[in-house]
C-alpha atoms as a PDB file:
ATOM      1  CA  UNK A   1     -50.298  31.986 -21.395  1.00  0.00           C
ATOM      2  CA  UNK A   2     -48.937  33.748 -24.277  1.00  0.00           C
ATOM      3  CA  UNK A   3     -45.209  34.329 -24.643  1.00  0.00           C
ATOM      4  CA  UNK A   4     -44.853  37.535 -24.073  1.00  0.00           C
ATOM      5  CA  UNK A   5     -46.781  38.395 -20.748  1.00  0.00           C
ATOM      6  CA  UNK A   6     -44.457  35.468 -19.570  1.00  0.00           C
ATOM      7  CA  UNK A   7     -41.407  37.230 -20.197  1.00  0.00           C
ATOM      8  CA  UNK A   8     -42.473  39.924 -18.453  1.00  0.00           C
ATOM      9  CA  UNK A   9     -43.919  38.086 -15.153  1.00  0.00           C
ATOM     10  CA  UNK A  10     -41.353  37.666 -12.437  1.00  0.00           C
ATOM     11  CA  UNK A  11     -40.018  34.135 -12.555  1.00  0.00           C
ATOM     12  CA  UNK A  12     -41.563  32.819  -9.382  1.00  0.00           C
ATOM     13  CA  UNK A  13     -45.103  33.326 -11.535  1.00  0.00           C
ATOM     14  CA  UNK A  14     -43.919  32.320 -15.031  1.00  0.00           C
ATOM     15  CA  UNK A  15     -45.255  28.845 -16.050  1.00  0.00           C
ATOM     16  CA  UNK A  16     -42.224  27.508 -17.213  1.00  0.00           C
ATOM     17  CA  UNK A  17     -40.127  24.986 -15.071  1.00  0.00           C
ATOM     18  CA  UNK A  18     -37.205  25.773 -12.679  1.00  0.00           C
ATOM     19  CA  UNK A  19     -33.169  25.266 -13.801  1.00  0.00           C
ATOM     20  CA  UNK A  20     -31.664  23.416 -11.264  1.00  0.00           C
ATOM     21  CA  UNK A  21     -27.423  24.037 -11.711  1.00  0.00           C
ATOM     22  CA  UNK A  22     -25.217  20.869 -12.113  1.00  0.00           C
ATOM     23  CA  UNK A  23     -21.781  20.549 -10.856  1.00  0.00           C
ATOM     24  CA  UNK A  24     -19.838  17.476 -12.471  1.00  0.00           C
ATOM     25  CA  UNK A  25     -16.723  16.314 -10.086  1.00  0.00           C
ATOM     26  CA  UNK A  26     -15.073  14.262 -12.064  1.00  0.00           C
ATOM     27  CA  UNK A  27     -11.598  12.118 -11.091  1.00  0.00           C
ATOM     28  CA  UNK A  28      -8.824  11.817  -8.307  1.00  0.00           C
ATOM     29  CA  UNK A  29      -8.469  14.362  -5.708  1.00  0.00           C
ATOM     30  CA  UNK A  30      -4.867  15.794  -5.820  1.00  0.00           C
ATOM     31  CA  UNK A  31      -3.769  19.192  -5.134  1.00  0.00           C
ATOM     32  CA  UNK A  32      -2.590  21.006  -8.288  1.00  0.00           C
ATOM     33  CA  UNK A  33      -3.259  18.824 -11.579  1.00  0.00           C
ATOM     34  CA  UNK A  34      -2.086  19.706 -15.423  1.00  0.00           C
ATOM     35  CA  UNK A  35      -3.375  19.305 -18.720  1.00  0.00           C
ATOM     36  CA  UNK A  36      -2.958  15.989 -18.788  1.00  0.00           C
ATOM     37  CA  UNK A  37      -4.421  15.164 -15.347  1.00  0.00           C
ATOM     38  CA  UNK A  38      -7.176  18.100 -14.511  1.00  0.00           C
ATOM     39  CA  UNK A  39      -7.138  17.169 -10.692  1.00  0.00           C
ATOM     40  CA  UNK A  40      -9.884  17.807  -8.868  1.00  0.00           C
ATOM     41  CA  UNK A  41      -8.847  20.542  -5.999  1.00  0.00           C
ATOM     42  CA  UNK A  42     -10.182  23.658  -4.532  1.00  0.00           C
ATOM     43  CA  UNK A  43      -7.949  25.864  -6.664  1.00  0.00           C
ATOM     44  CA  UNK A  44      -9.660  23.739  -9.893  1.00  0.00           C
ATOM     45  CA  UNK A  45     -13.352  23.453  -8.570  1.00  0.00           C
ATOM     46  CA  UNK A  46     -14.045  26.721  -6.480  1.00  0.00           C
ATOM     47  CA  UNK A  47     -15.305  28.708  -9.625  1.00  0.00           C
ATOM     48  CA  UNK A  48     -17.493  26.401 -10.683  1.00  0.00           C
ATOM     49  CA  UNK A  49     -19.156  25.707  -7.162  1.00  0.00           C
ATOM     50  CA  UNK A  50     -19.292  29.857  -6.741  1.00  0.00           C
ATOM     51  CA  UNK A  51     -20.777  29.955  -9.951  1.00  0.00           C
ATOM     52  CA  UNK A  52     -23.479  27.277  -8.815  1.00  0.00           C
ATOM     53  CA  UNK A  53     -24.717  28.481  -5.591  1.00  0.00           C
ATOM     54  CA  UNK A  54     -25.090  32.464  -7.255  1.00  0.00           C
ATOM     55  CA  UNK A  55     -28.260  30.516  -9.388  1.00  0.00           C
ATOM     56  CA  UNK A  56     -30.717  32.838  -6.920  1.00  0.00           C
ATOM     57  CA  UNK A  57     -34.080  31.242  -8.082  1.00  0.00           C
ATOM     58  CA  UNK A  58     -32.701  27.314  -7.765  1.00  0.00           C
ATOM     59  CA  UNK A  59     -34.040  25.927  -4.814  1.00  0.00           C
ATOM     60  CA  UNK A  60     -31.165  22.994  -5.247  1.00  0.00           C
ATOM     61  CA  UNK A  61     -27.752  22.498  -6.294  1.00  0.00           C
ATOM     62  CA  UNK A  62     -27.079  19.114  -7.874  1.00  0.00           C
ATOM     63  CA  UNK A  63     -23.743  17.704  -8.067  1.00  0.00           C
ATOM     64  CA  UNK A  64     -22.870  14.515 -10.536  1.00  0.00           C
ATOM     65  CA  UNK A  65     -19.994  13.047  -8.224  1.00  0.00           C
ATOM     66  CA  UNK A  66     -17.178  10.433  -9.675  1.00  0.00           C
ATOM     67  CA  UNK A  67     -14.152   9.972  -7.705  1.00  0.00           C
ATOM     68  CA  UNK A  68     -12.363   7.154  -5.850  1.00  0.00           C
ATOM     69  CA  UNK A  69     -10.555   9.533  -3.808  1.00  0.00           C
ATOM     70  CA  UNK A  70      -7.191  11.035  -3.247  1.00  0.00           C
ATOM     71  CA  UNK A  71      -5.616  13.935  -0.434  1.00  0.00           C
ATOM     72  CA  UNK A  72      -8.181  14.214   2.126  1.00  0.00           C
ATOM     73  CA  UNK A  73      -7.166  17.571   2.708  1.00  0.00           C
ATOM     74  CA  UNK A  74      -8.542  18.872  -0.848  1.00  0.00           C
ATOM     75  CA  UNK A  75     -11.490  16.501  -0.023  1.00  0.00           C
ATOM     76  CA  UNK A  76     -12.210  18.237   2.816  1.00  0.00           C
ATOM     77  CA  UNK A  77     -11.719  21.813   1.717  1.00  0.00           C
ATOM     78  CA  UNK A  78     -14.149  21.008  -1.809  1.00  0.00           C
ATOM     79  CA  UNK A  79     -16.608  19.581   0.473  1.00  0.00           C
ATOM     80  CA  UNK A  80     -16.650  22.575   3.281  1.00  0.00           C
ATOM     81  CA  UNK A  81     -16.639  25.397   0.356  1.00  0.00           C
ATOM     82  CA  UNK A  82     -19.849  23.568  -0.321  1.00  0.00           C
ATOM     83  CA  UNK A  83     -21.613  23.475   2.917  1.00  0.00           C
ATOM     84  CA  UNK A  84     -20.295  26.846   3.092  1.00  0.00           C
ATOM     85  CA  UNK A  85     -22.175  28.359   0.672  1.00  0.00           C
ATOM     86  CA  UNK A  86     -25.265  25.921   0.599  1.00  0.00           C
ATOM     87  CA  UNK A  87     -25.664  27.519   4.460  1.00  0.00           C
ATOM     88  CA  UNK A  88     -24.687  31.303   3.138  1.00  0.00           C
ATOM     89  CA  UNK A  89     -27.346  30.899   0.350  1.00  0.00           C
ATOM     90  CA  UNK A  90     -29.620  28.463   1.519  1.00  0.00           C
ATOM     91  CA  UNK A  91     -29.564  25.829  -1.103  1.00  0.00           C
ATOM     92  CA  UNK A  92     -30.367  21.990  -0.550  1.00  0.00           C
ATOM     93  CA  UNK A  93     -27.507  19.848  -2.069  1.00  0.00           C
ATOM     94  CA  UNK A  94     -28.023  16.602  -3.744  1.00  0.00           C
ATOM     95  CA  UNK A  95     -25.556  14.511  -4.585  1.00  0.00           C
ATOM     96  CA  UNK A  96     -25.249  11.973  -7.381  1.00  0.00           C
ATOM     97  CA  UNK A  97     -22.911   9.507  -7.255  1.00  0.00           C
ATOM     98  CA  UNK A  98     -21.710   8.103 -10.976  1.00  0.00           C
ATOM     99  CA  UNK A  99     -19.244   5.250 -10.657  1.00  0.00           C
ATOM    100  CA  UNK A 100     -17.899   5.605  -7.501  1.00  0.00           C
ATOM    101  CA  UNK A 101     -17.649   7.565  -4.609  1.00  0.00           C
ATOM    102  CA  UNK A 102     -14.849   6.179  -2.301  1.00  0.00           C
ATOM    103  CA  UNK A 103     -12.373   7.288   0.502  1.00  0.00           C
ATOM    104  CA  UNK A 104     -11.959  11.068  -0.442  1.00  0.00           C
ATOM    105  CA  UNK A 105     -14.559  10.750  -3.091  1.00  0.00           C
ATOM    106  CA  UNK A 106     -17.312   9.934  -0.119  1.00  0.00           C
ATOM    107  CA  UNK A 107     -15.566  12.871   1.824  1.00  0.00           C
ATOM    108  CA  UNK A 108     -17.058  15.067  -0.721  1.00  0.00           C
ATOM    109  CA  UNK A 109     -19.966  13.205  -0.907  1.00  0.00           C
ATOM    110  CA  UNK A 110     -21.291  13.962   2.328  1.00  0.00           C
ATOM    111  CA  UNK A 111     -21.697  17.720   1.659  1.00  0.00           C
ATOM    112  CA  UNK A 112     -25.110  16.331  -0.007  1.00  0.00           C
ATOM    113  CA  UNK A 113     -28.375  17.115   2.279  1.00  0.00           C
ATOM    114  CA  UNK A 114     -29.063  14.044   0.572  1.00  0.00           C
ATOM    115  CA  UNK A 115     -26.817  10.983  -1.297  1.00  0.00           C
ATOM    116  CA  UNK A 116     -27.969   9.242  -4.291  1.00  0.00           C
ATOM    117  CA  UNK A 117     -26.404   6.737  -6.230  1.00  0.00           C
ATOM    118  CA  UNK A 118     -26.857   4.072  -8.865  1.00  0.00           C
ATOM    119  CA  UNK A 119     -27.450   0.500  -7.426  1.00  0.00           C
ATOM    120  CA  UNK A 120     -24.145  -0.549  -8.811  1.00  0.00           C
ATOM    121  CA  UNK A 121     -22.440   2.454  -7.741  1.00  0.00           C
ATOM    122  CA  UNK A 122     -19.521   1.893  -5.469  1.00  0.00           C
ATOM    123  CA  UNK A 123     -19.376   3.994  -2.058  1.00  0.00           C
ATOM    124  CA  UNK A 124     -17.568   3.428   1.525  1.00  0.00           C
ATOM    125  CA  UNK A 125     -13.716   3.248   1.904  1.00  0.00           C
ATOM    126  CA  UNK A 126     -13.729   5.094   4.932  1.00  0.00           C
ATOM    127  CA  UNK A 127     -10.195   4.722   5.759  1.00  0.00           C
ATOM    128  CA  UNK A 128      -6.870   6.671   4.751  1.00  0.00           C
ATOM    129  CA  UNK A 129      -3.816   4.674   2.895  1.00  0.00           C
ATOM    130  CA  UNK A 130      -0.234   5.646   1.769  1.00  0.00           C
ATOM    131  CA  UNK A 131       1.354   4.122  -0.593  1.00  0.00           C
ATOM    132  CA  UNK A 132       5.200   3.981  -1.942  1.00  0.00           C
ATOM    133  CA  UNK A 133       8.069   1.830  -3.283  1.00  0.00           C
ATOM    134  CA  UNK A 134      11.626   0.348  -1.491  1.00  0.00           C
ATOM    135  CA  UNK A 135      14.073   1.004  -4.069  1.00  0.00           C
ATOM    136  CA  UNK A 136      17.586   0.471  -1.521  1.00  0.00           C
ATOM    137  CA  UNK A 137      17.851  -3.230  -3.512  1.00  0.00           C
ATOM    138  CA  UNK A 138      17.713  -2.051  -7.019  1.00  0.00           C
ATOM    139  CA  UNK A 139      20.577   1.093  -6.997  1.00  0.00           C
ATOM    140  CA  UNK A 140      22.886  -1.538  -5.397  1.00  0.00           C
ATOM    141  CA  UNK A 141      22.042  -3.816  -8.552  1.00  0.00           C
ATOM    142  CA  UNK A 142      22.791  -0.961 -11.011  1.00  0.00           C
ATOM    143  CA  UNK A 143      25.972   0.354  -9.077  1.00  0.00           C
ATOM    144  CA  UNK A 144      23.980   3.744  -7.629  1.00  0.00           C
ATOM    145  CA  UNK A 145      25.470   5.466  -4.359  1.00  0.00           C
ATOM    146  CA  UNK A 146      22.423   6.998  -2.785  1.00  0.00           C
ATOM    147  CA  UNK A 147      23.835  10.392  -0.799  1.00  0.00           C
ATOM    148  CA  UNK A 148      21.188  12.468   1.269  1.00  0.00           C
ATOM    149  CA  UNK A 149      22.550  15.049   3.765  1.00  0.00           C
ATOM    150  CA  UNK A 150      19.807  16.306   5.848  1.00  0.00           C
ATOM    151  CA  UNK A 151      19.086  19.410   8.817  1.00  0.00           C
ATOM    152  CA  UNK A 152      16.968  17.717  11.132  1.00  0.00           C
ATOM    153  CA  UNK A 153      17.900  13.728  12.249  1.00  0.00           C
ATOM    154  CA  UNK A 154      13.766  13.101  10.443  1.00  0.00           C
ATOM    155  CA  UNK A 155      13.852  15.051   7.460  1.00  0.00           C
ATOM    156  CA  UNK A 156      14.521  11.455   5.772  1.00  0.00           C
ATOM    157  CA  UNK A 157      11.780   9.902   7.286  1.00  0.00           C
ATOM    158  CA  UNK A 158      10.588   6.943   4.715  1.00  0.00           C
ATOM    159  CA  UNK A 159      13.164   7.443   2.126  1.00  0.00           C
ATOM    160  CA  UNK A 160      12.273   4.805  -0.981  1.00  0.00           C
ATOM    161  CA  UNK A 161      15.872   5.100  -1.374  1.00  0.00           C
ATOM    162  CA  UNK A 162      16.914   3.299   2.332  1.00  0.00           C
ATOM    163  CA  UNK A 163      15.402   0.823   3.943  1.00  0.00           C
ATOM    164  CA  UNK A 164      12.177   0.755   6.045  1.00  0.00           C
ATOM    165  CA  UNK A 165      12.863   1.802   9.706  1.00  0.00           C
ATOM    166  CA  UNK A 166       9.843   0.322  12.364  1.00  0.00           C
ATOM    167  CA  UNK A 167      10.065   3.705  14.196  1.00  0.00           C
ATOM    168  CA  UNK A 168       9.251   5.590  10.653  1.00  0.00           C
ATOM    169  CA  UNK A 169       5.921   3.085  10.063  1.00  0.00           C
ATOM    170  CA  UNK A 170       4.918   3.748  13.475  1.00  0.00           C
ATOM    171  CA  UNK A 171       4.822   7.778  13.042  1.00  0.00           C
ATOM    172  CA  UNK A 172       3.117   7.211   9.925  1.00  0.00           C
ATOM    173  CA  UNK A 173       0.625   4.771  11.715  1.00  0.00           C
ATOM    174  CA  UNK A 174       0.318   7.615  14.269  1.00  0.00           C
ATOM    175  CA  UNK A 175      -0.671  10.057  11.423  1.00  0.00           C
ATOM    176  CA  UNK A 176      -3.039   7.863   9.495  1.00  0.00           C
ATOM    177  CA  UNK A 177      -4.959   7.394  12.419  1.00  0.00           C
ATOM    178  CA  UNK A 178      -5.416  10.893  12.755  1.00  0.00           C
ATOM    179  CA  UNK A 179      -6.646  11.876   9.772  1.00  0.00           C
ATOM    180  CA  UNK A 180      -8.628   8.618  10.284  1.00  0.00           C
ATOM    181  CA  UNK A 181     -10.871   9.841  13.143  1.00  0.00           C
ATOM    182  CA  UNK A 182     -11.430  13.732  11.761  1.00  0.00           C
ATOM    183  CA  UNK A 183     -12.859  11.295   7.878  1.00  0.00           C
ATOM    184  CA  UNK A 184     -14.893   9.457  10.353  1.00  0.00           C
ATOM    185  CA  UNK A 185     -16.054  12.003  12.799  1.00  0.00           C
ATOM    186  CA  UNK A 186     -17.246  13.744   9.530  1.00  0.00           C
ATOM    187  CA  UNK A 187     -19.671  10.893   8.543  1.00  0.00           C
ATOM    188  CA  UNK A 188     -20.773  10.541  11.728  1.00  0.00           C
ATOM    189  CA  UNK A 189     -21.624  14.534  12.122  1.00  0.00           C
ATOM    190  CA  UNK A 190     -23.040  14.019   8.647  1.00  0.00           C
ATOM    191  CA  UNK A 191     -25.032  11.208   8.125  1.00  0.00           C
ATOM    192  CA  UNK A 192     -26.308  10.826  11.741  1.00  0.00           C
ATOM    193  CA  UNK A 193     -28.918   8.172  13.081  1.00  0.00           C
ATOM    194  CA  UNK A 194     -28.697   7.175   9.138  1.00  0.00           C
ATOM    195  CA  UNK A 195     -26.084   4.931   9.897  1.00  0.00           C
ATOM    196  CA  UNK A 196     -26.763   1.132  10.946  1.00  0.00           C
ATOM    197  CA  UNK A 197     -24.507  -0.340  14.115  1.00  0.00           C
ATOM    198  CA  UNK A 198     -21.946  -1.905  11.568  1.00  0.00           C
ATOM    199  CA  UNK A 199     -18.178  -3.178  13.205  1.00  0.00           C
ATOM    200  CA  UNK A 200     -16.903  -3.280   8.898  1.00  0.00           C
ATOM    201  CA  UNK A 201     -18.020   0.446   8.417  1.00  0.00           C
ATOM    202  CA  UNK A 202     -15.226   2.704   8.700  1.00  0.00           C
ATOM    203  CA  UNK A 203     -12.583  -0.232   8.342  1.00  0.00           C
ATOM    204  CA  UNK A 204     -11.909   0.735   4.804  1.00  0.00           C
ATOM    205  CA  UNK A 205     -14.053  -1.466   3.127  1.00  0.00           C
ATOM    206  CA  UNK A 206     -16.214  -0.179   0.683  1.00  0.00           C
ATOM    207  CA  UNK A 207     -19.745  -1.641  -1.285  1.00  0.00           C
ATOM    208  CA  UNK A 208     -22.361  -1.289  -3.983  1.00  0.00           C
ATOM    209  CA  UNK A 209     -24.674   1.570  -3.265  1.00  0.00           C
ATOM    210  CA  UNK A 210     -27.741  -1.372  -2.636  1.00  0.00           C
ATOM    211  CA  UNK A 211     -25.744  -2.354   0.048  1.00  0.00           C
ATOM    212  CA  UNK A 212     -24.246   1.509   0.960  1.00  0.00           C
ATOM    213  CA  UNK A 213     -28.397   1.865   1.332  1.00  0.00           C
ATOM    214  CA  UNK A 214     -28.676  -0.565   4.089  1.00  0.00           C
ATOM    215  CA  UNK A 215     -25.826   0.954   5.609  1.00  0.00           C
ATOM    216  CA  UNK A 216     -26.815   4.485   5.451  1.00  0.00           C
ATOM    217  CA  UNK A 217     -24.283   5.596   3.266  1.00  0.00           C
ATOM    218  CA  UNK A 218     -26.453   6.920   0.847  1.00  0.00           C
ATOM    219  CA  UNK A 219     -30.531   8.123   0.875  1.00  0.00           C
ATOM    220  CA  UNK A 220     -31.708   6.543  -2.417  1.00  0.00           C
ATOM    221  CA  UNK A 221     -30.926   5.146  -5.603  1.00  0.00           C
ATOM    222  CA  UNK A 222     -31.553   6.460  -8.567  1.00  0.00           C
ATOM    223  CA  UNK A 223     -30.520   9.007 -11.655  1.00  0.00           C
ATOM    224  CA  UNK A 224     -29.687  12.685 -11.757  1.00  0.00           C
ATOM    225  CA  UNK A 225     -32.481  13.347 -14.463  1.00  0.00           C
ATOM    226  CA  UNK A 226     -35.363  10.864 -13.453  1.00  0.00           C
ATOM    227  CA  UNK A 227     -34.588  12.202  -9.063  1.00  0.00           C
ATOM    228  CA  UNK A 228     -34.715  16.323 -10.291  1.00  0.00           C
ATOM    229  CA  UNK A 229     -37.942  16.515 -12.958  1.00  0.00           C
ATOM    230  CA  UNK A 230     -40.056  13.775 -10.185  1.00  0.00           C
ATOM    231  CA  UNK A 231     -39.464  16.435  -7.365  1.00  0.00           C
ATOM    232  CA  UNK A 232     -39.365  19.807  -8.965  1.00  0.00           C
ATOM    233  CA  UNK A 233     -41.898  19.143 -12.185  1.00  0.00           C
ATOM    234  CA  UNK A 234     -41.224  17.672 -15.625  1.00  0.00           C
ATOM    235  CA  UNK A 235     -40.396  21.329 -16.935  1.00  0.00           C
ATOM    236  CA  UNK A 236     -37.052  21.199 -14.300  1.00  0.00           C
ATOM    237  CA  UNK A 237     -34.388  22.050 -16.889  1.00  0.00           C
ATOM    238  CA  UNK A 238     -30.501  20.814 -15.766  1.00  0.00           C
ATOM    239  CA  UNK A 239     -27.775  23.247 -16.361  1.00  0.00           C
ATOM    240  CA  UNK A 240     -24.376  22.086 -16.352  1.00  0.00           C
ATOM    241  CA  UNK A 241     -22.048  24.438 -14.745  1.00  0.00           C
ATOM    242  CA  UNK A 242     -18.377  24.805 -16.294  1.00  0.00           C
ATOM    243  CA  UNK A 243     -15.550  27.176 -15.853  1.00  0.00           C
ATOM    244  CA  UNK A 244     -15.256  30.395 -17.488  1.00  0.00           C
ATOM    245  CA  UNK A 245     -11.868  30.778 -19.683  1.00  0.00           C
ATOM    246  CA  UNK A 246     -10.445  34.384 -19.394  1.00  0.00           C
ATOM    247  CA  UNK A 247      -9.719  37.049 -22.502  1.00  0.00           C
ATOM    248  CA  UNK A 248      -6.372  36.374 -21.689  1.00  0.00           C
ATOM    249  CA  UNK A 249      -6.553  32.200 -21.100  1.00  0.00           C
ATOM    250  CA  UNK A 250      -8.247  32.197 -24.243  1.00  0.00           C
ATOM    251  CA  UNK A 251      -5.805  34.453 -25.853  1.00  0.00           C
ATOM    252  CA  UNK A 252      -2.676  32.159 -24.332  1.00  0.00           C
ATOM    253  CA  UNK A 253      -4.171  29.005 -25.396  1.00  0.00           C
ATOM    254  CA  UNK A 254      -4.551  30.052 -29.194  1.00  0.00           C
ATOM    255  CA  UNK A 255      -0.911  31.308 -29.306  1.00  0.00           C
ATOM    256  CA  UNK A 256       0.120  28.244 -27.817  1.00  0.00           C
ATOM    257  CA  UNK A 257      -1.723  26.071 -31.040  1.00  0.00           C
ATOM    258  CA  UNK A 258       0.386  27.797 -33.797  1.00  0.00           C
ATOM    259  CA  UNK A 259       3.868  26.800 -31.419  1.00  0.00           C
ATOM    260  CA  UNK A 260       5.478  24.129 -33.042  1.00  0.00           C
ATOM    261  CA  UNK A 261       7.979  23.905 -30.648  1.00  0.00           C
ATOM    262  CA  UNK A 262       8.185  21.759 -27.989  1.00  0.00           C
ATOM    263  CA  UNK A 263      10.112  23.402 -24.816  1.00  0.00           C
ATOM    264  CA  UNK A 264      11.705  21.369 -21.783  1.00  0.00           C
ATOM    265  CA  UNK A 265       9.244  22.538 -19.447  1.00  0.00           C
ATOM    266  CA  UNK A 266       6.788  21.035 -21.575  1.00  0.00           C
ATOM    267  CA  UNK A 267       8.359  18.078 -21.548  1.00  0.00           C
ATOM    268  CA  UNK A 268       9.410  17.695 -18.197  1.00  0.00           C
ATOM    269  CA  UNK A 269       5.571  18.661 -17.518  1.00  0.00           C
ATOM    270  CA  UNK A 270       4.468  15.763 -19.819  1.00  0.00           C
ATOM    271  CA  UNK A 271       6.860  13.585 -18.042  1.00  0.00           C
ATOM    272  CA  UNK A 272       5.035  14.253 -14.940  1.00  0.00           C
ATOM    273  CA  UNK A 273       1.433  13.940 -16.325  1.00  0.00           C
ATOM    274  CA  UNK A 274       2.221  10.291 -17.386  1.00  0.00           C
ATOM    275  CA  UNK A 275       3.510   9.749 -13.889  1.00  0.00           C
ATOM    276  CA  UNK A 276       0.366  11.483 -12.303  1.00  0.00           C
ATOM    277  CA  UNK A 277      -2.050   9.460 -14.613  1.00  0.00           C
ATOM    278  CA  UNK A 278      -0.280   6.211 -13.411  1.00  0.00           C
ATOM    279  CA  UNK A 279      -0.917   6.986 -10.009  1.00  0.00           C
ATOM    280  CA  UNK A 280      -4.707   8.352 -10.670  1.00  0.00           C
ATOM    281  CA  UNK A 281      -5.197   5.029 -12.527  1.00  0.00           C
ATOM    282  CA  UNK A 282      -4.037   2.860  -9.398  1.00  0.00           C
ATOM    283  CA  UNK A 283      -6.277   4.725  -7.742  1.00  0.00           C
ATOM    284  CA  UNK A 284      -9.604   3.480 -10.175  1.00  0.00           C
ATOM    285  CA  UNK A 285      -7.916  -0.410 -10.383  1.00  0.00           C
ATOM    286  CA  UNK A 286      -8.972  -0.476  -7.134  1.00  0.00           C
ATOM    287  CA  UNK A 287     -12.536  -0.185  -7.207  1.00  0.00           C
ATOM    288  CA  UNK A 288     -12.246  -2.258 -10.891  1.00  0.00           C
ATOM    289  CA  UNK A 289     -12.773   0.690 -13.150  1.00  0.00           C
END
């Protein structure tokens, strides 16, 4: 058909192939984030999901997932803004998982209609952890009077600074459990009759996406590319889907290449980037990446 009566035929007739929109999820799951560590949040992904979903001809939304987790609250909201709008705008959501998908990162996952993942992929971690340091030893080592004056007999609940009370683990036992049951009432409204009768699979532990297969964890295994042109036609273009920097963002940003100076918010902001990034990258050491 010649060029030009295809330009003018409505899409649905045209010969060329369908654009399916790609969102890329990419890292930890924190609320807020910086330059140095672009968290992955509602606040940072919501345009980019919006901007996926308004594709009116896509039958599909694809979304390239990579996280090992982080606040299951942000998990939760990303992957209800999805289901949200896949339901508003009736859109089937497929979800490819990169490196790994674990413990918040699987939260998000399951806003997929379907999961698919590389065999060496790494999905699972059902289960919710907390993490911190005792530091009462050290200030006594370096001479340090610790002073906290407090409104409330628990507003000190779990200071690093003092040590570990049993009634303070408990609550926080209490808690984790919790937010325990809602991550795995979630998978179970989710995934279904999918899942096999398996005691290890909301203890935490996580596994390769072969194994995540025979679990139910995931649909298939495969690639993003190879999965989308096999069911939509070798014409099935893949457009990525990124934000969209303001007049004024853009304006901002260039001003702030020509300033040579360096201010203390900057550097108290750098300060807590590094200390962000350390605690994103204990988050990957876990799954070995």
């Amino acid at each position: 058909m010649p060029k030009f009566f295809n330009r003018i035929l409505p899409k649905r007739l045209r010969s060329e192939g369908i654009t399916i929109p790609v969102i890329r999820l990419q890292g930890a799951i924190f609320a807020g984030g910086n330059q140095l560590r672009p968290a992955l949040s509602l606040a940072t992904t919501a345009g980019i999901i919006e901007k996926a979903f308004a594709f009116k001809e896509a039958p599909a939304v694809a979304i390239s997932l990579n996280s090992p987790g982080g606040s299951p609250v942000q998990s939760r909201l990303i992957y209800k803004r999805i289901r949200d709008l896949a339901d508003e705008k009736g859109k089937h959501v497929l979800v490819f998982v990169e490196d790994v998908a674990a413990s918040g990162g699987y939260m998000i996952a399951l806003c997929g209609d379907e999961i698919i993942a590389d065999p060496s992929s790494i999905v699972g971690s059902i289960g919710v952890v907390s993490a911190s340091f005792g530091f009462q030893d050290l200030i006594k080592k370096i001479g340090v009077e610790r002073r906290v004056h407090t409104a409330g007999q628990n507003k000190a609940v779990l200071d690093p600074f003092r040590p570990e009370k049993k009634e303070d683990v408990e609550r926080l036992k209490a808690l984790q459990l919790e937010v325990h049951e809602t991550f795995i009432e979630m998978v179970k409204e989710r995934r279904g009759k999918r899942l096999a009768d398996d005691p290890d699979l909301f203890t935490g532990l996580f596994w390769s996406a072969r194994r995540g297969l025979a679990l139910g964890l995931v649909d298939s295994l495969g690639d993003m590319r190879s999965v989308l042109k096999a069911r939509y036609g070798d014409k099935t273009t893949l457009k990525l889907v990124t934000p969209q920097r303001g007049f004024l963002a853009r304006r901002l940003g260039f001003l702030g290449s020509r300033n040579s100076g360096f201010s203390p918010e900057m550097a108290a902001g750098a300060i807590g980037g590094v200390l962000d990034a350390l605690e994103e990258r204990s988050l990957w050491n876990r799954f070995g990446l």
